[in-house]
C-alpha atoms as a PDB file:
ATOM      1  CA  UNK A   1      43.051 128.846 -94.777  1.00  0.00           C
ATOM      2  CA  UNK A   2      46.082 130.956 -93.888  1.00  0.00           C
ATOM      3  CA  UNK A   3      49.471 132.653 -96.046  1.00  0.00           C
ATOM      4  CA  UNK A   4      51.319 129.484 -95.410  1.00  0.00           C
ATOM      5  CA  UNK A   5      49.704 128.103 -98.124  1.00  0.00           C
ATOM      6  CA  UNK A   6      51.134 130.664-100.377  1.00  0.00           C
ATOM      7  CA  UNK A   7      54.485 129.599 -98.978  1.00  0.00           C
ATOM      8  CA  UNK A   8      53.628 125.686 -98.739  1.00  0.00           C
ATOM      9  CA  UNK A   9      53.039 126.353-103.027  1.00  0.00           C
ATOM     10  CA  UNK A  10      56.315 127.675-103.498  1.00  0.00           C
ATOM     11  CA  UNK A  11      57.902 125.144-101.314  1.00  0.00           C
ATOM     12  CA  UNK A  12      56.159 121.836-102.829  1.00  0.00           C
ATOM     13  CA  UNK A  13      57.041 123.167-106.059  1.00  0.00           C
ATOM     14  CA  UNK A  14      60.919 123.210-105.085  1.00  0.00           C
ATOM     15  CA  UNK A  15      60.737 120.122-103.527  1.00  0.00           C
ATOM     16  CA  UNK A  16      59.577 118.155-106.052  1.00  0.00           C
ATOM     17  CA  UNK A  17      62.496 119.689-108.731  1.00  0.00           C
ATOM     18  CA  UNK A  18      64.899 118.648-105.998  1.00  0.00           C
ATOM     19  CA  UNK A  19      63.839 115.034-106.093  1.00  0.00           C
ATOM     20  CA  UNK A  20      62.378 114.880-102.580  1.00  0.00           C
ATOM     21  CA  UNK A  21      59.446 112.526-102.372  1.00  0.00           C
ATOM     22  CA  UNK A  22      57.829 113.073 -98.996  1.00  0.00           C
ATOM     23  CA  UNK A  23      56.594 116.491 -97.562  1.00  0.00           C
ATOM     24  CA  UNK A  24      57.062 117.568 -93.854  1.00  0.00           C
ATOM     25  CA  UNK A  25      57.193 120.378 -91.727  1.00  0.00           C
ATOM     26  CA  UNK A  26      57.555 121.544 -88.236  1.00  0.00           C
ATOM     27  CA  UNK A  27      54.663 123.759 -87.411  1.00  0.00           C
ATOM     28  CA  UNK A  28      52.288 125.692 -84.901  1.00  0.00           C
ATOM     29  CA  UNK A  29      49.649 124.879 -86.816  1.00  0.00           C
ATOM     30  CA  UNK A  30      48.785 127.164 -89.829  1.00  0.00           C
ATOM     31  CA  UNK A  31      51.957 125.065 -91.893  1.00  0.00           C
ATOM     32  CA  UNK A  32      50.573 122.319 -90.796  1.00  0.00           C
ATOM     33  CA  UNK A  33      47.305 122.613 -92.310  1.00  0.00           C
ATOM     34  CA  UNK A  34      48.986 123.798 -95.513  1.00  0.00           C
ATOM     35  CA  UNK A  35      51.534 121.105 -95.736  1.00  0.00           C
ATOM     36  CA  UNK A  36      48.823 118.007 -95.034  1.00  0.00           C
ATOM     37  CA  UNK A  37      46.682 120.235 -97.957  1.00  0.00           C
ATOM     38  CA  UNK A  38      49.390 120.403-100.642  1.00  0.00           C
ATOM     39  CA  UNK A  39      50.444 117.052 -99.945  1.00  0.00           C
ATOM     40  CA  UNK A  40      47.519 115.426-100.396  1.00  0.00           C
ATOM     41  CA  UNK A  41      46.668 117.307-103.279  1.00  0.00           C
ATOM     42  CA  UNK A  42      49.686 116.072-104.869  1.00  0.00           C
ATOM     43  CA  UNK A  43      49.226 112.684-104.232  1.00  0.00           C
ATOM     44  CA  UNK A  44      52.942 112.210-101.755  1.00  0.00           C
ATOM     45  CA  UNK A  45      52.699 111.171 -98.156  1.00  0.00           C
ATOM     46  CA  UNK A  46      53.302 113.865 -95.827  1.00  0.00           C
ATOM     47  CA  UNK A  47      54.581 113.793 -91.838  1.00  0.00           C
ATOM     48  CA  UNK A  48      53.747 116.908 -89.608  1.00  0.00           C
ATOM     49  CA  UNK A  49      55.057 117.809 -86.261  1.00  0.00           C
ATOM     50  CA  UNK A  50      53.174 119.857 -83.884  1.00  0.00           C
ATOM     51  CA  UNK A  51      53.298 120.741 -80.015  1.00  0.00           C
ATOM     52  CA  UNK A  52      50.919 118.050 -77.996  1.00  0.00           C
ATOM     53  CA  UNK A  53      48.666 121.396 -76.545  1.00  0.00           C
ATOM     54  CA  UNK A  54      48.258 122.883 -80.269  1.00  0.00           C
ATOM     55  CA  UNK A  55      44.639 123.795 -80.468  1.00  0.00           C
ATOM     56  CA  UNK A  56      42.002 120.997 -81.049  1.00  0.00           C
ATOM     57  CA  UNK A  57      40.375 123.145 -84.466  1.00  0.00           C
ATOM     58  CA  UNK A  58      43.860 123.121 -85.739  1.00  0.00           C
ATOM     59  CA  UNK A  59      44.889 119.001 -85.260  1.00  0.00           C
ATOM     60  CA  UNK A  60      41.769 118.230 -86.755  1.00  0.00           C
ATOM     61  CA  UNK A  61      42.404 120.325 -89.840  1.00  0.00           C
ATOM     62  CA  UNK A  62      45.633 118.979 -90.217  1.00  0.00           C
ATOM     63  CA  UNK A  63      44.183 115.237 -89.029  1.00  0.00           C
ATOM     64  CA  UNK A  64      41.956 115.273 -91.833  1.00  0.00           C
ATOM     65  CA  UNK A  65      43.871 115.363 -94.790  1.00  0.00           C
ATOM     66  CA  UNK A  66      45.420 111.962 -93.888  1.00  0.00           C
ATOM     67  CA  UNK A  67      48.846 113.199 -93.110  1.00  0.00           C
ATOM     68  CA  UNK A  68      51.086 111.120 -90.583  1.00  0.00           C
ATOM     69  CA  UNK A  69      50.152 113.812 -87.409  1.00  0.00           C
ATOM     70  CA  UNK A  70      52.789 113.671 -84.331  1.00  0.00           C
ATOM     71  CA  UNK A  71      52.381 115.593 -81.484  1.00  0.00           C
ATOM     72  CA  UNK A  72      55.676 116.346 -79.372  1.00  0.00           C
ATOM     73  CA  UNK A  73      55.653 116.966 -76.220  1.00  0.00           C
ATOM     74  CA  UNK A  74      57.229 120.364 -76.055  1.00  0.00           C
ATOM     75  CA  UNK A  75      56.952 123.905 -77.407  1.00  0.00           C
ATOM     76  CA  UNK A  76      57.714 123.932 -80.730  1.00  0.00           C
ATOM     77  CA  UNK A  77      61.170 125.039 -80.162  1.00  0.00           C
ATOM     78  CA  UNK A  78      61.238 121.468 -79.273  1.00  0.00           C
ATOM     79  CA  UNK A  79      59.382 120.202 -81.989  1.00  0.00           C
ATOM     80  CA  UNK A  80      61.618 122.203 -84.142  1.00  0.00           C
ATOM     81  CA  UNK A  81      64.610 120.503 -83.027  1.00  0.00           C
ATOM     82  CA  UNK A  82      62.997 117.082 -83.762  1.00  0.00           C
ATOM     83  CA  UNK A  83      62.134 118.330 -87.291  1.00  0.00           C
ATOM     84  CA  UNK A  84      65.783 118.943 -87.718  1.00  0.00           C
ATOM     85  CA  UNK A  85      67.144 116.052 -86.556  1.00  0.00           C
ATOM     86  CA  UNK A  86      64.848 113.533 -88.907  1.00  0.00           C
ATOM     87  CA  UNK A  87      66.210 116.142 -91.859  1.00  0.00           C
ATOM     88  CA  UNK A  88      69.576 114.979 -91.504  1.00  0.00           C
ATOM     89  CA  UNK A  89      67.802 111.499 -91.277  1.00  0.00           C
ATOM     90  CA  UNK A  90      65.490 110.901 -94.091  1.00  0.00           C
ATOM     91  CA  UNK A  91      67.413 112.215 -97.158  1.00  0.00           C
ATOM     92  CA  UNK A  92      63.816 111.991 -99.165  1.00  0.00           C
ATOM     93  CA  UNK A  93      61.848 114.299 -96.770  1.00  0.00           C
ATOM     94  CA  UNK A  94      61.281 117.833 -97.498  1.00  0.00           C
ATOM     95  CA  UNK A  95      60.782 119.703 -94.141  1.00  0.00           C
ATOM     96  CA  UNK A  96      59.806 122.875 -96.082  1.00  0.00           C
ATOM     97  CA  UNK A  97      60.767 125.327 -93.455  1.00  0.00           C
ATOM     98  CA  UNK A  98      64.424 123.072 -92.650  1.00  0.00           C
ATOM     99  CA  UNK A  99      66.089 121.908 -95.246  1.00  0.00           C
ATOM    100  CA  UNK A 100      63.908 123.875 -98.352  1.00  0.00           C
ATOM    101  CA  UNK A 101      63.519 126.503 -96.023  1.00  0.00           C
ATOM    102  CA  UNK A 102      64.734 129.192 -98.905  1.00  0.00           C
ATOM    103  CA  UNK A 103      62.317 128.713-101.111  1.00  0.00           C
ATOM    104  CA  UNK A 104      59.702 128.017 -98.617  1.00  0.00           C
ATOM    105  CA  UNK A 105      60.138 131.581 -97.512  1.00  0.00           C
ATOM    106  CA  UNK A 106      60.361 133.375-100.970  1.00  0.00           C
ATOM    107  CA  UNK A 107      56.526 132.209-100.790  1.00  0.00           C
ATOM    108  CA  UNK A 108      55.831 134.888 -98.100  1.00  0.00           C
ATOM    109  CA  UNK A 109      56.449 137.603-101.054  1.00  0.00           C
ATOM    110  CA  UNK A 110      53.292 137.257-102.715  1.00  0.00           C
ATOM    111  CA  UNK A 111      51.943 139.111 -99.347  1.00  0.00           C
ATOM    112  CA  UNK A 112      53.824 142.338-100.623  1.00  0.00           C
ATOM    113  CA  UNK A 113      52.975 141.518-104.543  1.00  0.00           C
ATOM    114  CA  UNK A 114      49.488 141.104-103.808  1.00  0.00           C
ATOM    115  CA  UNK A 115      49.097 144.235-101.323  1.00  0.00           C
ATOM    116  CA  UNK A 116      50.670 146.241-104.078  1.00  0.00           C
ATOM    117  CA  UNK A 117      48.639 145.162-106.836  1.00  0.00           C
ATOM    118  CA  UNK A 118      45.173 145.703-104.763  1.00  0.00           C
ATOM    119  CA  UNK A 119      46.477 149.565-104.182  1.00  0.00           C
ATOM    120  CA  UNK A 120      46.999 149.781-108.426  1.00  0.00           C
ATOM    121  CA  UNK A 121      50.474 149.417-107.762  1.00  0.00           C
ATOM    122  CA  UNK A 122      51.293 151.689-105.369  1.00  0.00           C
ATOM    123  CA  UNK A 123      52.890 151.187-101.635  1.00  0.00           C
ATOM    124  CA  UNK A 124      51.229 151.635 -98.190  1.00  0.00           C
ATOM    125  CA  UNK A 125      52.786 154.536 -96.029  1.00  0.00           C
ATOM    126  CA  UNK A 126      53.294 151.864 -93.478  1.00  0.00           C
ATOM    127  CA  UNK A 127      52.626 147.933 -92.607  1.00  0.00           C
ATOM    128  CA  UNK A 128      51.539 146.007 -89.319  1.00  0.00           C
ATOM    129  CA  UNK A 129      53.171 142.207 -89.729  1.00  0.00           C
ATOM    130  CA  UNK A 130      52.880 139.380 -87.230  1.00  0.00           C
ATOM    131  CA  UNK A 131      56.172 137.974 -85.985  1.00  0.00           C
ATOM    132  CA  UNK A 132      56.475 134.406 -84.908  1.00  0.00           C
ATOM    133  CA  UNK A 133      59.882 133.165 -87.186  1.00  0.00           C
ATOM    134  CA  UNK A 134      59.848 136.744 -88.660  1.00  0.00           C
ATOM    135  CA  UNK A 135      60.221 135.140 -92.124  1.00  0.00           C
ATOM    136  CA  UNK A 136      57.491 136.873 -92.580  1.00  0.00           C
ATOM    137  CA  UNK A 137      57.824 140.103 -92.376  1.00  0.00           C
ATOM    138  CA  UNK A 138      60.909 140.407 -93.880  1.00  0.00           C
ATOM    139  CA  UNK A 139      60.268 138.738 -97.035  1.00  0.00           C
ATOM    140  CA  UNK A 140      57.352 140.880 -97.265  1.00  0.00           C
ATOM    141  CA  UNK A 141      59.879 143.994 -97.153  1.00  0.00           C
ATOM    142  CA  UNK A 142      61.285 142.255-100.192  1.00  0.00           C
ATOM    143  CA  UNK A 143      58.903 142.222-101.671  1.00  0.00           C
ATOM    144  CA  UNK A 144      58.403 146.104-101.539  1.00  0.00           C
ATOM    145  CA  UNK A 145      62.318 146.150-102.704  1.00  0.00           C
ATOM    146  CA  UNK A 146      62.038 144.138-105.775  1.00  0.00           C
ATOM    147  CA  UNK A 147      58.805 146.312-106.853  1.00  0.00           C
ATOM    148  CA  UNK A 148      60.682 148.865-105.960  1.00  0.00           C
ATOM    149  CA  UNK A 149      63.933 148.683-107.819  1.00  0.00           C
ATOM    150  CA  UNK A 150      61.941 147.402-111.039  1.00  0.00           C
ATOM    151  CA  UNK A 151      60.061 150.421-110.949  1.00  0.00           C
ATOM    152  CA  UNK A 152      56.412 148.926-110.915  1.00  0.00           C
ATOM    153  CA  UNK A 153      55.385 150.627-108.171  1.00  0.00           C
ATOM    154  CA  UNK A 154      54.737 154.431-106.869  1.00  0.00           C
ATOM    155  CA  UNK A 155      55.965 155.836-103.763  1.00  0.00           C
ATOM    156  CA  UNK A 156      58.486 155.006-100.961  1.00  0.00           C
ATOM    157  CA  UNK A 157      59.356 152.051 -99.662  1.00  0.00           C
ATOM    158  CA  UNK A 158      56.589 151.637 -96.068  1.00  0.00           C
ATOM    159  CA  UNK A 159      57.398 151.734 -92.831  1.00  0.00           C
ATOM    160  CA  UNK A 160      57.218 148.295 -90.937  1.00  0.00           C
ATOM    161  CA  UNK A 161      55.697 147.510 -87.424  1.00  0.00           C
ATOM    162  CA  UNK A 162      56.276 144.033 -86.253  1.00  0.00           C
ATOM    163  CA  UNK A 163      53.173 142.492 -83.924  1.00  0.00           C
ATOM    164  CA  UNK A 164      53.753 139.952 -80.868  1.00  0.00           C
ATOM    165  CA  UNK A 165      51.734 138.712 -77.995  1.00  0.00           C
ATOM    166  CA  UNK A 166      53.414 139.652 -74.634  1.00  0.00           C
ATOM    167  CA  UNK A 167      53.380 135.842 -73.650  1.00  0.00           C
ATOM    168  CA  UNK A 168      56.346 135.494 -77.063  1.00  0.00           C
ATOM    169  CA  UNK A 169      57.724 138.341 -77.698  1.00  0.00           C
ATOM    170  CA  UNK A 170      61.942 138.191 -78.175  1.00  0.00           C
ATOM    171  CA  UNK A 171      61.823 140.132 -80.898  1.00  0.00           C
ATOM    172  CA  UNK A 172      59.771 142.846 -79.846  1.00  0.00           C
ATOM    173  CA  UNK A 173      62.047 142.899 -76.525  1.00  0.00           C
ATOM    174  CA  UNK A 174      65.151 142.981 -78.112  1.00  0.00           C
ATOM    175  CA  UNK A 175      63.915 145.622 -80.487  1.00  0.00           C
ATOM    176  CA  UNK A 176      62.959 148.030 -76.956  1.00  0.00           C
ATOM    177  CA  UNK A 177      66.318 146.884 -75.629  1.00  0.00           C
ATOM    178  CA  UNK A 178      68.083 148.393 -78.292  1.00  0.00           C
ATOM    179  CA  UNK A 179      69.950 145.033 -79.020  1.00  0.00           C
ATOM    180  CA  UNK A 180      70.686 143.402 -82.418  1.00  0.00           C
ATOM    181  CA  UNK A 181      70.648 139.806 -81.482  1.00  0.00           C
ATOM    182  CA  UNK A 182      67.198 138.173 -79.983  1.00  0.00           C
ATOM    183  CA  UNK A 183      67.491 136.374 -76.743  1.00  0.00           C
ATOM    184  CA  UNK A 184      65.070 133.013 -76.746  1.00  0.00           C
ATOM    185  CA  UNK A 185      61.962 132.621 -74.470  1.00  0.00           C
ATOM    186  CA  UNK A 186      59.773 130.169 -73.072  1.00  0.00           C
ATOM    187  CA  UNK A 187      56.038 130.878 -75.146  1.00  0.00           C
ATOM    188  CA  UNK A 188      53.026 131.667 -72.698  1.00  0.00           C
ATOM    189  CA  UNK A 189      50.762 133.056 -74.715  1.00  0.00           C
ATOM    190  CA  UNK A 190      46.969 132.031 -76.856  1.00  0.00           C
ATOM    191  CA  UNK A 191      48.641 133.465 -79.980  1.00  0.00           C
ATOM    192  CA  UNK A 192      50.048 129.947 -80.580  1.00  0.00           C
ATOM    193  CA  UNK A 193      50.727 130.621 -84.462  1.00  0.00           C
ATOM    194  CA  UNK A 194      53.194 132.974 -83.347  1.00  0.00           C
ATOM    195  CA  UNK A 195      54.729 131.090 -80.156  1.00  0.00           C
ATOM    196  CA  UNK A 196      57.803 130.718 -81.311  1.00  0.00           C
ATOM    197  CA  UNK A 197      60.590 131.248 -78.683  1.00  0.00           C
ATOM    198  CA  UNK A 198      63.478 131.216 -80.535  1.00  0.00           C
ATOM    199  CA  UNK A 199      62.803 132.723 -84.164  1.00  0.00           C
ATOM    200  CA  UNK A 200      65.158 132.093 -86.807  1.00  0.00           C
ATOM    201  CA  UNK A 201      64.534 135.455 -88.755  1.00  0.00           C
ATOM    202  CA  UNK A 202      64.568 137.670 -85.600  1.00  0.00           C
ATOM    203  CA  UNK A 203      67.338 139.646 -86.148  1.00  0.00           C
ATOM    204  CA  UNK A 204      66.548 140.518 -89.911  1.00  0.00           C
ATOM    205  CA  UNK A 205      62.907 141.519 -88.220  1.00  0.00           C
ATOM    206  CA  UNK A 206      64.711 144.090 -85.771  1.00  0.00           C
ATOM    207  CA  UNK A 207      67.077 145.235 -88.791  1.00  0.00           C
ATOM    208  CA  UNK A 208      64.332 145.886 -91.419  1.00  0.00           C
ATOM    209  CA  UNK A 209      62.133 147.670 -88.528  1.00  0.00           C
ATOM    210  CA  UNK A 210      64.581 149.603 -87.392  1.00  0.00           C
ATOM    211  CA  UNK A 211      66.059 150.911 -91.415  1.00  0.00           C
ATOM    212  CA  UNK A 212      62.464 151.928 -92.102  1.00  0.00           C
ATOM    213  CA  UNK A 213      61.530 153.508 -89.430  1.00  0.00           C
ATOM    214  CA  UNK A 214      59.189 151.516 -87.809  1.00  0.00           C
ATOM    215  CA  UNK A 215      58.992 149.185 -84.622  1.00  0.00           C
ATOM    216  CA  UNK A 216      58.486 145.961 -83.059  1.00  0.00           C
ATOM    217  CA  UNK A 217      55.496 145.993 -80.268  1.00  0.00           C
ATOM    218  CA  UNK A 218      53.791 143.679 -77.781  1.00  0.00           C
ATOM    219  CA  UNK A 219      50.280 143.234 -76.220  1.00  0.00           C
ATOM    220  CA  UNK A 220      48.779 140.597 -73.983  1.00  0.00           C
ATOM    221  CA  UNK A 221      46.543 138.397 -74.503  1.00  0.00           C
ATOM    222  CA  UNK A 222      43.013 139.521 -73.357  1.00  0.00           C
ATOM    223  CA  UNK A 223      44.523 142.418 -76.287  1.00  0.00           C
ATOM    224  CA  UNK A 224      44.369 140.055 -78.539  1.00  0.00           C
ATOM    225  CA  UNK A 225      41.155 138.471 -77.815  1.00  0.00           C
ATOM    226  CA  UNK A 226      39.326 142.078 -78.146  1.00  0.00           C
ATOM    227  CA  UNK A 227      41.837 142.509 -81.621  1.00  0.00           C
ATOM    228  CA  UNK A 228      39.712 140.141 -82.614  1.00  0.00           C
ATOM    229  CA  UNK A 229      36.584 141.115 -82.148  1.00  0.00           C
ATOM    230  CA  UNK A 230      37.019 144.592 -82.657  1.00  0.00           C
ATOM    231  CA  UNK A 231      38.102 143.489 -86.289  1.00  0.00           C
ATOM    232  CA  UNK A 232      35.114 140.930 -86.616  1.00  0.00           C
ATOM    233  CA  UNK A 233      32.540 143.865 -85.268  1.00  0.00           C
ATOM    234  CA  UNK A 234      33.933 146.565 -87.395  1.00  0.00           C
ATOM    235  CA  UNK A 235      35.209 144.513 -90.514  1.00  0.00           C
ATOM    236  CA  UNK A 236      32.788 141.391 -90.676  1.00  0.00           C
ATOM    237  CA  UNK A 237      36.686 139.335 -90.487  1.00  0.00           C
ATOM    238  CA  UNK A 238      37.150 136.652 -88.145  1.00  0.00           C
ATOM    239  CA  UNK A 239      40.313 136.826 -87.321  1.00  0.00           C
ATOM    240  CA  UNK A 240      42.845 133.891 -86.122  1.00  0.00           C
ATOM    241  CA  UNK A 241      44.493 134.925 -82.843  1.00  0.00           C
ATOM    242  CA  UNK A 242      47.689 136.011 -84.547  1.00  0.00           C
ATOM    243  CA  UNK A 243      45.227 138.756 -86.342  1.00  0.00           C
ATOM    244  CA  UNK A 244      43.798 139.542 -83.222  1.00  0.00           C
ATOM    245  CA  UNK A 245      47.613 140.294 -81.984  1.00  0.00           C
ATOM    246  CA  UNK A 246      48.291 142.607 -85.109  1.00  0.00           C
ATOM    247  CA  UNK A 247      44.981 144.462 -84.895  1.00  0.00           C
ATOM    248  CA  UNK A 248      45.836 145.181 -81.181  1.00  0.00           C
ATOM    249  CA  UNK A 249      49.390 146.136 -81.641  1.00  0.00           C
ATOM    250  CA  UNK A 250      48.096 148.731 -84.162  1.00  0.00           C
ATOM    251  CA  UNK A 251      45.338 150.190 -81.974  1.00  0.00           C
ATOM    252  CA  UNK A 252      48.765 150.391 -79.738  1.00  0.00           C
ATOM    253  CA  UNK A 253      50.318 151.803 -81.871  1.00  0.00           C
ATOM    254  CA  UNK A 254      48.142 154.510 -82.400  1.00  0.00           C
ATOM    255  CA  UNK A 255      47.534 155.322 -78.667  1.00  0.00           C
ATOM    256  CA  UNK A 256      51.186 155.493 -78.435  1.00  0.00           C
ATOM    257  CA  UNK A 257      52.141 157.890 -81.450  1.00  0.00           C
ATOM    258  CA  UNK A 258      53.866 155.735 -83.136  1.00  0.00           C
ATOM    259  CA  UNK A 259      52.313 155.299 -86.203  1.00  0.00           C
ATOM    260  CA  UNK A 260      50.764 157.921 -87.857  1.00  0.00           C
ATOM    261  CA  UNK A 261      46.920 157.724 -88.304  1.00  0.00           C
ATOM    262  CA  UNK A 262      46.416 159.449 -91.773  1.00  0.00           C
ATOM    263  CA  UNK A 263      49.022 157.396 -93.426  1.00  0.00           C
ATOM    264  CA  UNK A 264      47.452 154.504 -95.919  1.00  0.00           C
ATOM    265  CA  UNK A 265      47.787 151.496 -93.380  1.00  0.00           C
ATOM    266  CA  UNK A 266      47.967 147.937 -94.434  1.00  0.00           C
ATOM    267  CA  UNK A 267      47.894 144.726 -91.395  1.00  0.00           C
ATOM    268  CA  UNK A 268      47.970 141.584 -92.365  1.00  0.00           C
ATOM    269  CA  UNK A 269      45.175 138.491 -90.918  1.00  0.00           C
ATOM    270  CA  UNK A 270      47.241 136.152 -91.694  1.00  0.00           C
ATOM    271  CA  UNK A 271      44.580 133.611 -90.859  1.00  0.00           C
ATOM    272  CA  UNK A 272      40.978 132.425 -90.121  1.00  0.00           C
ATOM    273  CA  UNK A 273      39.076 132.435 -86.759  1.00  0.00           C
ATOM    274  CA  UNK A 274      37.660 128.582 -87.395  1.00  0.00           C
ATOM    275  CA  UNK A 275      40.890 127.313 -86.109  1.00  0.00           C
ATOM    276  CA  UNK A 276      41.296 129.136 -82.832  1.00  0.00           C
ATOM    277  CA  UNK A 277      37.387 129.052 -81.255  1.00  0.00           C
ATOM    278  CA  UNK A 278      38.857 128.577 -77.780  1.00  0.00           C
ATOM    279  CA  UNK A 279      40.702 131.796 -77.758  1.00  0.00           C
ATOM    280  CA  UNK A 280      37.088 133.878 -78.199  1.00  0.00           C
ATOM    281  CA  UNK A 281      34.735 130.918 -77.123  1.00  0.00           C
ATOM    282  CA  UNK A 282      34.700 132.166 -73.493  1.00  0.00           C
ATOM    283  CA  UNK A 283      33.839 136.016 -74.499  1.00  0.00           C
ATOM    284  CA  UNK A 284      30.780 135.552 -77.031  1.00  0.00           C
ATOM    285  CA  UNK A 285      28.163 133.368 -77.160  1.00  0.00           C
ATOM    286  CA  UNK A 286      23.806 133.787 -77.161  1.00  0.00           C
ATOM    287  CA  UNK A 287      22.153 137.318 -75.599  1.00  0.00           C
ATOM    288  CA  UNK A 288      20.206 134.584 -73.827  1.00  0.00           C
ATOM    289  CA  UNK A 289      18.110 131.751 -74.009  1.00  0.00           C
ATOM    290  CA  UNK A 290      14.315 132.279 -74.488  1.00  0.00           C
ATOM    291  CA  UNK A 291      11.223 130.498 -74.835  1.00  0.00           C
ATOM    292  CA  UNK A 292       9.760 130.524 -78.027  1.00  0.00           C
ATOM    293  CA  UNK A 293       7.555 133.478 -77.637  1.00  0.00           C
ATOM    294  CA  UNK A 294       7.532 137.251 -78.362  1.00  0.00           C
ATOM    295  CA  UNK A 295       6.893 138.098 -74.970  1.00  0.00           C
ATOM    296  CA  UNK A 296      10.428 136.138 -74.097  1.00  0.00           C
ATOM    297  CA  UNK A 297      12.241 137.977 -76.794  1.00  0.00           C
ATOM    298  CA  UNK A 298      10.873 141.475 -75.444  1.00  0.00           C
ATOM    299  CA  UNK A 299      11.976 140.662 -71.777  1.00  0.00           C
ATOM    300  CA  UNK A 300      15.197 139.594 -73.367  1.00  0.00           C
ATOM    301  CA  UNK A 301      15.822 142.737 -75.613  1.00  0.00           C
ATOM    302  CA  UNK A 302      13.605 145.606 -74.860  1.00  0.00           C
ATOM    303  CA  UNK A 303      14.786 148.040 -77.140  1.00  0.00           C
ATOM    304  CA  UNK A 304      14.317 146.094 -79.978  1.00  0.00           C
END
């Protein structure tokens, strides 16, 4: 129900060459949906990490597949650490993003593979990618390279825009600061699939932004709760919070003149709406409740 389990695929597949017999991950959610999934599916015991105040729709997805779920108490910077610490541990356990992390983010290419094929192999003019590790988006620039230098695909390589919420957004400060290094942060934000403080790919994210052409941008949360709708109203796509975040950025984007609006434009949902209801909950709902007459409706909705 989100890209990680393109990545999760790759990953699972690695692990079990290697010899590892248990599956685990650190996550803010979407991995850890994926990971309980794959693991389950191939019949090997799986342990996932999450921070305590991860949305409910997300622990139960996770819950359900019968994984081992821990919640930390802690960002998941924090639960991060933990993850890395019970690597060095448990010489069986594949944390796919720790210690299989490599493969784990080769996965992320099919985003780029796939987004070529669908345009009959051809390249965007320019990409909208959400940032929370970055992995991400830069793998997905590979992606574009290896098409590129094998000559199945048209055109130049895209232009890359990388999407935060305010509440995390290191890389998307660091990119308006001019700096090459990301300074970490303390996450604040609904976006939780992309609240990570400290991202491990942050400086490739501000290097591949910045050699295409592109940019790294920032909007806040109430942003990303109309991102979403605006993309379910217009699209029929219910949209995860981190879509909500890249639809807003781009609408940003735009108002700023930074990316140019008759270019073919690819952004990536990156996952569904089912698992963050709370983010939305407050903003829809009924027109009204009516008795169960015509005269009720009519009072309700005139112009209909």
């Amino acid at each position: 129900h989100s890209f990680k389990d393109r990545v999760v695929a790759v990953a699972l597949a690695a692990a079990r060459e290697l010899g590892f017999t248990v599956l685990a991950c650190p996550s803010t959610g979407n991995l850890a949906n994926a990971v309980a999934a794959a693991a389950a599916r191939a019949g090997i015991r799986s342990f996932v990490f999450i921070p305590s105040d991860l949305e409910q729709q997300k622990v139960v997805t996770s819950a359900v597949y019968g994984t081992t779920l821990v919640a930390v108490e802690g960002n998941y910077d924090d639960v991060n650490r933990l993850a890395s610490e019970l690597a060095g541990q448990h010489e069986d356990w594949a944390f796919v993003n720790v210690n299989v992390r490599p493969y784990y983010a080769e996965g992320s290419k099919t985003l780029g593979y796939e987004t070529a094929e669908q345009l009959g192999w051809r390249l965007p003019g320019q990409v909208v990618i959400p940032v929370a590790s970055g992995a991400q988006l830069v793998k997905v620039d590979k992606a574009f390279g290896e098409l590129t230098k094998l000559g199945l695909v048209e055109g130049e390589r895209p232009t890359i825009f990388g999407a935060q919420a305010e509440g995390c957004s290191p890389v998307s400060a660091a990119f308006k600061d001019g700096h090459n290094v990301v300074k970490p942060v303390r996450p604040d934000t609904i976006a939780k699939s992309l609240a990570i403080g400290n991202p491990a790919d942050g400086p490739y994210v501000l290097d591949v932004t910045r050699r295409t052409g592109g940019a790294v941008e920032d909007v806040t949360d109430g942003e990303v709760v109309e991102g979403i709708r605006l993309l379910a109203r217009t699209e029929g796509i219910f949209a995860e919070t981190a879509g909500g975040v890249t639809v807003a950025v781009l609408a940003k984007l735009l108002r700023d003149g930074k990316l140019d609006p008759d270019a073919d434009t690819v952004i990536f949902n990156t996952g569904e709406g089912l698992k963050t209801l709370d983010a939305v909950a407050p903003v829809v709902g009924p027109a009204g409740t009516i008795a169960p007459t015509t005269e009720a409706f009519r009072a309700l909705v005139p112009e209909a």
